[in-house]
PDB file of N, CA and C in Angstrom:
ATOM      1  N   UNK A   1       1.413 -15.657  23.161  1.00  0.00           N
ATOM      2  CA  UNK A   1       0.074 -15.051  23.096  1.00  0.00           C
ATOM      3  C   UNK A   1       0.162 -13.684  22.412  1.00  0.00           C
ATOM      4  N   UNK A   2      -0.523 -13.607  20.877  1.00  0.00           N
ATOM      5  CA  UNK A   2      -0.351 -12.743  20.505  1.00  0.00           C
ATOM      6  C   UNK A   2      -1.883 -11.258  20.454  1.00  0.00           C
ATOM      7  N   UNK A   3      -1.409 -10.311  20.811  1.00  0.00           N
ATOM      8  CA  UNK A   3      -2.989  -9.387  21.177  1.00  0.00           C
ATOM      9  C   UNK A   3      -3.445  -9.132  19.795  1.00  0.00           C
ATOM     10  N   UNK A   4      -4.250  -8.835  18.912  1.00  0.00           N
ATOM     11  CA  UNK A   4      -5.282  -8.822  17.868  1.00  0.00           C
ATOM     12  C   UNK A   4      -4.759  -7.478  17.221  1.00  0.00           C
ATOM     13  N   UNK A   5      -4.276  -6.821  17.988  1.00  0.00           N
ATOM     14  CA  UNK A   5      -4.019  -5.301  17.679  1.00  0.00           C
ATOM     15  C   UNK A   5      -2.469  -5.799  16.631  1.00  0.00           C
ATOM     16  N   UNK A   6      -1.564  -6.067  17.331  1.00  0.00           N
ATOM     17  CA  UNK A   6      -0.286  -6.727  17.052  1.00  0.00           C
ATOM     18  C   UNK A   6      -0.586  -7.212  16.130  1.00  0.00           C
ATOM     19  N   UNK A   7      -1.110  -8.227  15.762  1.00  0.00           N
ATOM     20  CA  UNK A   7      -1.585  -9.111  14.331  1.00  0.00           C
ATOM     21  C   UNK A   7      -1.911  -8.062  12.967  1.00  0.00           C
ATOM     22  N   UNK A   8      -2.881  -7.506  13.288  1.00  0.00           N
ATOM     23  CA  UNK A   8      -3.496  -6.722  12.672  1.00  0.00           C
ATOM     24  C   UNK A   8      -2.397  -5.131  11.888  1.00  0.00           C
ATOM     25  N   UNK A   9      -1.744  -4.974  12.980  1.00  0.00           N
ATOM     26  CA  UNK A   9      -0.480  -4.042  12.277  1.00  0.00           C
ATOM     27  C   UNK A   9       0.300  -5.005  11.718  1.00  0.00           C
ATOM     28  N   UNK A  10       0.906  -6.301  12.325  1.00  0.00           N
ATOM     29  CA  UNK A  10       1.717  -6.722  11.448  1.00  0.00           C
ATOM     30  C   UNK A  10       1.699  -6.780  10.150  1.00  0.00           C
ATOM     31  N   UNK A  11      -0.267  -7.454   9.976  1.00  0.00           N
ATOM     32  CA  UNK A  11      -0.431  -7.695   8.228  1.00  0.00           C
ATOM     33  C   UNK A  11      -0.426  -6.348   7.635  1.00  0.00           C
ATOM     34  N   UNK A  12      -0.751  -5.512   8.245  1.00  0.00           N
ATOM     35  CA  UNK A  12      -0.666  -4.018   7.566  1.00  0.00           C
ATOM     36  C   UNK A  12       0.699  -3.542   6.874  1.00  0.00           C
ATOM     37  N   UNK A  13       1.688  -3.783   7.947  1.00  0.00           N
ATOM     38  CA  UNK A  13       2.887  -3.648   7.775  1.00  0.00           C
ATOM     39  C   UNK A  13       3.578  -5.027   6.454  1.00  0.00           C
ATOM     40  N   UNK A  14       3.038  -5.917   6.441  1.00  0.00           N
ATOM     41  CA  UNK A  14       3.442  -7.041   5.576  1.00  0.00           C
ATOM     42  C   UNK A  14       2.775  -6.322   4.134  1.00  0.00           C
ATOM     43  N   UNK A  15       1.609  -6.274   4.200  1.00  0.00           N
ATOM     44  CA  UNK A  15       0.530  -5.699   3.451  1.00  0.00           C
ATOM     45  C   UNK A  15       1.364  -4.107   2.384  1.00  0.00           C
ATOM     46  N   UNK A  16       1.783  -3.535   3.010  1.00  0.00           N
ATOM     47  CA  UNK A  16       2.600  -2.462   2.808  1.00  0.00           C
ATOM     48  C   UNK A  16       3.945  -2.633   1.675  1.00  0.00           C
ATOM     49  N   UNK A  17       4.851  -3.688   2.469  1.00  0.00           N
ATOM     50  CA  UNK A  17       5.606  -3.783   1.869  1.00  0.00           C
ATOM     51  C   UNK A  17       5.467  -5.086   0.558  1.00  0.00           C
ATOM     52  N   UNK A  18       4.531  -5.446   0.740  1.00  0.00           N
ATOM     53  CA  UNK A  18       4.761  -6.313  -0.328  1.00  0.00           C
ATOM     54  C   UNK A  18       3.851  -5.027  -1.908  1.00  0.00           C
ATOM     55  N   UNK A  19       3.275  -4.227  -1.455  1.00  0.00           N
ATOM     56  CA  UNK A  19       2.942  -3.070  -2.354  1.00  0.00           C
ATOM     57  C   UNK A  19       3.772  -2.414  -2.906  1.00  0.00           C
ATOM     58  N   UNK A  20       4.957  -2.042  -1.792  1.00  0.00           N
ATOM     59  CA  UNK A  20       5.754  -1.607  -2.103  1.00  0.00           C
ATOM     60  C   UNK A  20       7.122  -1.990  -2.960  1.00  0.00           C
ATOM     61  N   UNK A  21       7.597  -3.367  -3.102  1.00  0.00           N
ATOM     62  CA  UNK A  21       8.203  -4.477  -3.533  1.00  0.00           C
ATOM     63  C   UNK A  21       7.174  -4.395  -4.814  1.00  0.00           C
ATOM     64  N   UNK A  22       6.076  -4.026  -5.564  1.00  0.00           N
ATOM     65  CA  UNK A  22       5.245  -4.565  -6.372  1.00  0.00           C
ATOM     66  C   UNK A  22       5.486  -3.406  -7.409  1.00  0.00           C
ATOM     67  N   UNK A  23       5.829  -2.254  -6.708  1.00  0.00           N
ATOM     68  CA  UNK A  23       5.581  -1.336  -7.417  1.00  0.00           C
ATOM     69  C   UNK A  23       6.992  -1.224  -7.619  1.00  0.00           C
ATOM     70  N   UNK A  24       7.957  -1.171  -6.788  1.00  0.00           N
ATOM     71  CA  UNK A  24       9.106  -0.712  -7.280  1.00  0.00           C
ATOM     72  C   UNK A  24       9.619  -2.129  -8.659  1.00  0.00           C
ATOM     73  N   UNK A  25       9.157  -3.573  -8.736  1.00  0.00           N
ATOM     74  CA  UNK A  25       9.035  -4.536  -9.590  1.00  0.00           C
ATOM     75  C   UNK A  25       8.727  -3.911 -11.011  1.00  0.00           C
ATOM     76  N   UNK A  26       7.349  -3.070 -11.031  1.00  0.00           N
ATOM     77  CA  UNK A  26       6.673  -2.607 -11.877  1.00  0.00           C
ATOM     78  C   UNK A  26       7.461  -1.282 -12.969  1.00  0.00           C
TER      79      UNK A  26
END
């Protein structure tokens, strides 16, 4: 059972690094 809050940072945190992976690509 995952709480909404948890979810929500995770994609942030996923969200983040795949920006970050994009730019250092770039």
């Amino acid at each position: 059972m995952y709480s909404p809050k948890l979810c929500l940072s995770c994609n942030i945190n996923i969200s983040l690094r795949i920006s970050l992976t994009t730019l250092m690509l770039h």
